[in-house]
C-alpha atoms as a PDB file:
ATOM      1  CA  UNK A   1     200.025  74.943  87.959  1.00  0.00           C
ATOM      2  CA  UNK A   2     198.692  74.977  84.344  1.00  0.00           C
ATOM      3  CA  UNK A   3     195.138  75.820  83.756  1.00  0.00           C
ATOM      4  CA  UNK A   4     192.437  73.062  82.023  1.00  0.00           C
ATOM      5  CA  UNK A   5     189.458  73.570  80.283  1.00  0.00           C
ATOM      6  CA  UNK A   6     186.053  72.365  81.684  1.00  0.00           C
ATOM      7  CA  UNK A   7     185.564  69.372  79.725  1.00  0.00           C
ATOM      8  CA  UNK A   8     181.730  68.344  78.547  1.00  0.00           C
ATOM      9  CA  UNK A   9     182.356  64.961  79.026  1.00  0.00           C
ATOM     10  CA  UNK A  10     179.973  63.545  81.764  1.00  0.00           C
ATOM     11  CA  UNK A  11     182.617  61.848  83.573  1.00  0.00           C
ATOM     12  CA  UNK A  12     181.628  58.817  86.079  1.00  0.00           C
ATOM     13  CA  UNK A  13     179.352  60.518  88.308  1.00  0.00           C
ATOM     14  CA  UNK A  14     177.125  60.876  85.518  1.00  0.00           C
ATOM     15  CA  UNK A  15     174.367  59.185  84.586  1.00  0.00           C
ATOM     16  CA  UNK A  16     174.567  57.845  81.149  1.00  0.00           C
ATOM     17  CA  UNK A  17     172.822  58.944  78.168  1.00  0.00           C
ATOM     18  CA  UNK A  18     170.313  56.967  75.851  1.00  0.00           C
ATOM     19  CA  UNK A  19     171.650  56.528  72.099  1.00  0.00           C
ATOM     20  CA  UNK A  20     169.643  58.121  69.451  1.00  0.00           C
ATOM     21  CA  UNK A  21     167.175  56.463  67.863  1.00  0.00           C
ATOM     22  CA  UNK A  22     167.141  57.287  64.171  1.00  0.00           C
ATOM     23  CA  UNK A  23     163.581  56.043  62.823  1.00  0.00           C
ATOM     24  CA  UNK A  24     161.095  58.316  64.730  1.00  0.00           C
ATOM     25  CA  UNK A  25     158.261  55.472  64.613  1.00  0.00           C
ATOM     26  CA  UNK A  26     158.153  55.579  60.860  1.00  0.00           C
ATOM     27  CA  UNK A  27     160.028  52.564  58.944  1.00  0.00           C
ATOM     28  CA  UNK A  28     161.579  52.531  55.887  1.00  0.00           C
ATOM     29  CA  UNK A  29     159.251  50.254  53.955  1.00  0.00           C
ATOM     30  CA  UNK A  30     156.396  52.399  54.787  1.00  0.00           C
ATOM     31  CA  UNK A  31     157.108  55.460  53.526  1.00  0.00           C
ATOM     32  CA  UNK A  32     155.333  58.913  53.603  1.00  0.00           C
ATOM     33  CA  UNK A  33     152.288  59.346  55.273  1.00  0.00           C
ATOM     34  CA  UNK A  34     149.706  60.935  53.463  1.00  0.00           C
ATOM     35  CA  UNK A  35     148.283  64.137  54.742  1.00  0.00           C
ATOM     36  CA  UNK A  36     144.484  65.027  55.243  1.00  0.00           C
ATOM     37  CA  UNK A  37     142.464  66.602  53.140  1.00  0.00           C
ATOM     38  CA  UNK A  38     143.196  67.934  49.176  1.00  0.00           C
ATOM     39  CA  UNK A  39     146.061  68.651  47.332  1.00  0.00           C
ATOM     40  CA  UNK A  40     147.025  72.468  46.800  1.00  0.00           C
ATOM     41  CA  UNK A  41     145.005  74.581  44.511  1.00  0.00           C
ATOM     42  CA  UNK A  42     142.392  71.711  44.490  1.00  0.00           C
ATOM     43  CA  UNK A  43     139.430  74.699  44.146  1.00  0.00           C
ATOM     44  CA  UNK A  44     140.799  76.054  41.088  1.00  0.00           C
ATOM     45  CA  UNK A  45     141.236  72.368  39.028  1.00  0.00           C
ATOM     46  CA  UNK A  46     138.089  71.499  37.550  1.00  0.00           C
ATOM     47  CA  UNK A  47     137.425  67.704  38.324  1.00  0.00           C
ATOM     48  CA  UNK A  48     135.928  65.683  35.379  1.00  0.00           C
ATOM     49  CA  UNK A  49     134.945  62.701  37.394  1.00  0.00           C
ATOM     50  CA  UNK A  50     132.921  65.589  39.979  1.00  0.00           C
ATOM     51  CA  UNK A  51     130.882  66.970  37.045  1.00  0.00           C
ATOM     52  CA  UNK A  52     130.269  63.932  35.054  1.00  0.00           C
ATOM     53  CA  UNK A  53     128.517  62.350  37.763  1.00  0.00           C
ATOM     54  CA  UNK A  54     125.674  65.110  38.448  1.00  0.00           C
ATOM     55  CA  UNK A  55     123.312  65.343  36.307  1.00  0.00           C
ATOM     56  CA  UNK A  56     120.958  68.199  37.587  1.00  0.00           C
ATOM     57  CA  UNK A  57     123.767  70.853  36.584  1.00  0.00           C
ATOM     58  CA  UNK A  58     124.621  69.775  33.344  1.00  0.00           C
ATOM     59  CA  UNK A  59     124.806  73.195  31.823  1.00  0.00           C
ATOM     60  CA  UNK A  60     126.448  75.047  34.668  1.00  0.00           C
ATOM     61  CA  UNK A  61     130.148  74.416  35.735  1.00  0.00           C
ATOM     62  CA  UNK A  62     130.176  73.545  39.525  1.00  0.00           C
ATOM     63  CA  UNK A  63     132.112  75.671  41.881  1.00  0.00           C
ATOM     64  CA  UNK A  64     134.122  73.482  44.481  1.00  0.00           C
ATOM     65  CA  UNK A  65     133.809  76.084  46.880  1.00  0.00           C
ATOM     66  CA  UNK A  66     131.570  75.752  50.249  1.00  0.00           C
ATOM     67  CA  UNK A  67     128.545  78.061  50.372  1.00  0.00           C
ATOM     68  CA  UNK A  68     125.159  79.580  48.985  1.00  0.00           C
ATOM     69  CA  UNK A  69     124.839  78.904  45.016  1.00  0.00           C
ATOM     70  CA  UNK A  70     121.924  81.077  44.552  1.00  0.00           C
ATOM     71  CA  UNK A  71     122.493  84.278  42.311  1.00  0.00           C
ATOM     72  CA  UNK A  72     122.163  87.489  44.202  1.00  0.00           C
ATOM     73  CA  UNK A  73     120.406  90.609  42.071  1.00  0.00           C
ATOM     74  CA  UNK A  74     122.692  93.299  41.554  1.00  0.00           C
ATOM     75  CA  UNK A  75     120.131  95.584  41.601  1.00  0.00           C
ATOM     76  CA  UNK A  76     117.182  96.815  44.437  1.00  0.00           C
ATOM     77  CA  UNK A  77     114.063  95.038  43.476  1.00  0.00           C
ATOM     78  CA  UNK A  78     111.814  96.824  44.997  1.00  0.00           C
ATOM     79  CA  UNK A  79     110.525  99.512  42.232  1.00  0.00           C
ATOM     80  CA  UNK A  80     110.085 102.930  43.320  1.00  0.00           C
ATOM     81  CA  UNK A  81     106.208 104.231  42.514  1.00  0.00           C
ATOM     82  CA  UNK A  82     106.466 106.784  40.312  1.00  0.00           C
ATOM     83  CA  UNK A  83     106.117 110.497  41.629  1.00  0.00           C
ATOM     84  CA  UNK A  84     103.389 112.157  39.420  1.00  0.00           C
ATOM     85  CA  UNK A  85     104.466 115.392  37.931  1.00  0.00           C
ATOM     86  CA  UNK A  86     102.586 118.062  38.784  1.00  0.00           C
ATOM     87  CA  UNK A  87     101.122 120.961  36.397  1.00  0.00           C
ATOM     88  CA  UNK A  88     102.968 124.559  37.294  1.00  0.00           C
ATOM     89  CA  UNK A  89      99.501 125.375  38.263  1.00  0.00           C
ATOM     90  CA  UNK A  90      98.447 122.556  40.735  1.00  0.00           C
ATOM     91  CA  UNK A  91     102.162 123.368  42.173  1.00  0.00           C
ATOM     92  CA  UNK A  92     101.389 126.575  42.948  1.00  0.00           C
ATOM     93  CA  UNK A  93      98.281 125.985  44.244  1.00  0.00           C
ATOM     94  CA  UNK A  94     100.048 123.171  46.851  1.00  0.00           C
ATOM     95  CA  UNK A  95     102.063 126.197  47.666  1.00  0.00           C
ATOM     96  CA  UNK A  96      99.865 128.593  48.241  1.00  0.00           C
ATOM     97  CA  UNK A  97      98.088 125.956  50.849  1.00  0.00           C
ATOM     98  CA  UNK A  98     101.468 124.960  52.548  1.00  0.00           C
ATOM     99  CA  UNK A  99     101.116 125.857  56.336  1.00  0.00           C
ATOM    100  CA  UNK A 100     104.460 125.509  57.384  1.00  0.00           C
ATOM    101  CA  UNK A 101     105.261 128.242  54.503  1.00  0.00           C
ATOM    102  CA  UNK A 102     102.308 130.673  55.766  1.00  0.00           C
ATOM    103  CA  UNK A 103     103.869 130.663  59.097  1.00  0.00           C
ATOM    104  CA  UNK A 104     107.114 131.211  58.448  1.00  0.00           C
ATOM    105  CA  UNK A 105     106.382 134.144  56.007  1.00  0.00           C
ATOM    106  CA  UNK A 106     103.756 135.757  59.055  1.00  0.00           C
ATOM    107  CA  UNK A 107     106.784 135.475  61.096  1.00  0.00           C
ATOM    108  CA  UNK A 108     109.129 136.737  58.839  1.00  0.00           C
ATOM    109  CA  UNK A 109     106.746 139.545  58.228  1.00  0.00           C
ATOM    110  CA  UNK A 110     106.567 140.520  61.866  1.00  0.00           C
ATOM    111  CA  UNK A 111     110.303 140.858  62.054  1.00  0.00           C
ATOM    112  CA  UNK A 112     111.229 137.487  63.879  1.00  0.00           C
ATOM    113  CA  UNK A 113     114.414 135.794  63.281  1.00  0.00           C
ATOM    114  CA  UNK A 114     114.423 132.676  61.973  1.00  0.00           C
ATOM    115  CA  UNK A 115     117.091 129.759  62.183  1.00  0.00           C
ATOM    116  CA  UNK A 116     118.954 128.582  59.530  1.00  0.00           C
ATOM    117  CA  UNK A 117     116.693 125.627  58.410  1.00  0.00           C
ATOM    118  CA  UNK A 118     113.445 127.729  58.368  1.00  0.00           C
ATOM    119  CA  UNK A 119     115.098 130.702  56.030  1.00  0.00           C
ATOM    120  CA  UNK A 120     116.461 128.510  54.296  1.00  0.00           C
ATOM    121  CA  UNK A 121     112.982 126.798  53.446  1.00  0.00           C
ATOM    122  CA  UNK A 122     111.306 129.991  53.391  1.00  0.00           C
ATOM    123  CA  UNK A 123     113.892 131.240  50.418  1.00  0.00           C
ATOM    124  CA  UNK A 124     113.587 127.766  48.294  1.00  0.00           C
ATOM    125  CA  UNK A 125     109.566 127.832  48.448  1.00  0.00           C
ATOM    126  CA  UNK A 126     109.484 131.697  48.032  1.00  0.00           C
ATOM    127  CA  UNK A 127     112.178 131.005  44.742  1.00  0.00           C
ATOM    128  CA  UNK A 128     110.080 128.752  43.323  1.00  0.00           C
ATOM    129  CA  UNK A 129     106.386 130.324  43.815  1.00  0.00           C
ATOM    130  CA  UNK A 130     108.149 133.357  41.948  1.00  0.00           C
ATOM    131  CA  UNK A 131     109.300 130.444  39.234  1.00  0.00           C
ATOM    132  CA  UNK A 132     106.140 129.379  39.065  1.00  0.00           C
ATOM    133  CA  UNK A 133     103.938 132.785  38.612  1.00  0.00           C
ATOM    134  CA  UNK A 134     106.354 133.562  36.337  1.00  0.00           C
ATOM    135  CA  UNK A 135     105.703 130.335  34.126  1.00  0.00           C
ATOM    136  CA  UNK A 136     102.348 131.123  34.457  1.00  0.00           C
ATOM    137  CA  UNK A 137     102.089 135.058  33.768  1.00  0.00           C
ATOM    138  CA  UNK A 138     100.586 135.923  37.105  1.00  0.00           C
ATOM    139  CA  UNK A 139     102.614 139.430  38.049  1.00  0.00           C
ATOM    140  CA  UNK A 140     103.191 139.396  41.425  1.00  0.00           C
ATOM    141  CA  UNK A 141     103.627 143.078  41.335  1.00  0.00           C
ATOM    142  CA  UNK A 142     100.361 143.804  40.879  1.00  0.00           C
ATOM    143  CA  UNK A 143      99.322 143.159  44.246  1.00  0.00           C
ATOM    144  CA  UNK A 144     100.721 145.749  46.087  1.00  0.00           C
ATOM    145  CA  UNK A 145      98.637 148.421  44.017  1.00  0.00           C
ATOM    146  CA  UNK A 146      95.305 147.008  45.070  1.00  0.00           C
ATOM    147  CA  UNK A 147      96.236 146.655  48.711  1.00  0.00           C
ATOM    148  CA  UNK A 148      96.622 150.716  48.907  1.00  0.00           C
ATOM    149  CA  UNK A 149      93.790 151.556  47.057  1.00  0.00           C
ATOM    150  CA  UNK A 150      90.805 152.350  48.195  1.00  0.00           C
ATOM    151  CA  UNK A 151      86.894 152.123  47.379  1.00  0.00           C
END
């Protein structure tokens, strides 16, 4: 006996099938529908019509695009006071009278470690007190002589 193929034919135990209908609910005299909203790159044409017709920016062009219009600074508005500079003298003096300095130079005296942060303070503020004397001629030198003398 011969083989046959499975044929795709519904045969008539089948039910039957519903022809095709072509139009999809659009007819032929009607014609496209037209989408929603704008065309493509509607944001970038520039619309006479739109700017003709308002008058309160007649010397601006008119952005299309949604959102705040106001101009943003660029820069911080809030001015900084300006820091006084101080005379080598009166900075001296502020360091001479700087407590946290006074302690840390007792403590360094008395053979205490410090941590990081406070030697590194202590160096900057002793650096610049020897800056300063020096600006100002003050030999800081001569102050271990009088400490040993006696009267």
């Amino acid at each position: 006996m011969t083989r046959q193929k499975k044929s795709r034919k519904p045969g008539p135990l089948a039910p039957a099938k519903k022809p095709k209908d072509h139009n999809d609910g659009v007819s032929s005299t009607q014609g496209k529908k037209k989408g929603k909203g704008q065309k493509p790159g509607q944001r970038h044409n520039v619309s006479t019509a739109k700017t003709a017709s308002k008058s309160g920016t007649e010397g601006q062009k008119t952005d299309p695009r949604k959102g705040s219009r106001r101009k943003i600074p660029l820069v911080n508005p809030v001015e900084k006071p300006e820091v006084k500079a101080l005379t080598p003298a009166e900075e001296l003096h502020q360091l001479e009278q700087d407590q946290r300095l006074q302690a840390l130079v007792e403590r360094f005296e008395q053979g205490e470690t410090l941590s990081e942060q406070e030697q590194a303070y202590l160096d900057e503020k002793s650096d610049r007190y020897e800056q300063l004397a020096e600006q100002l001629g003050i030999d800081l030198d001569d102050d271990d002589e009088w400490d040993d003398e006696e009267y």
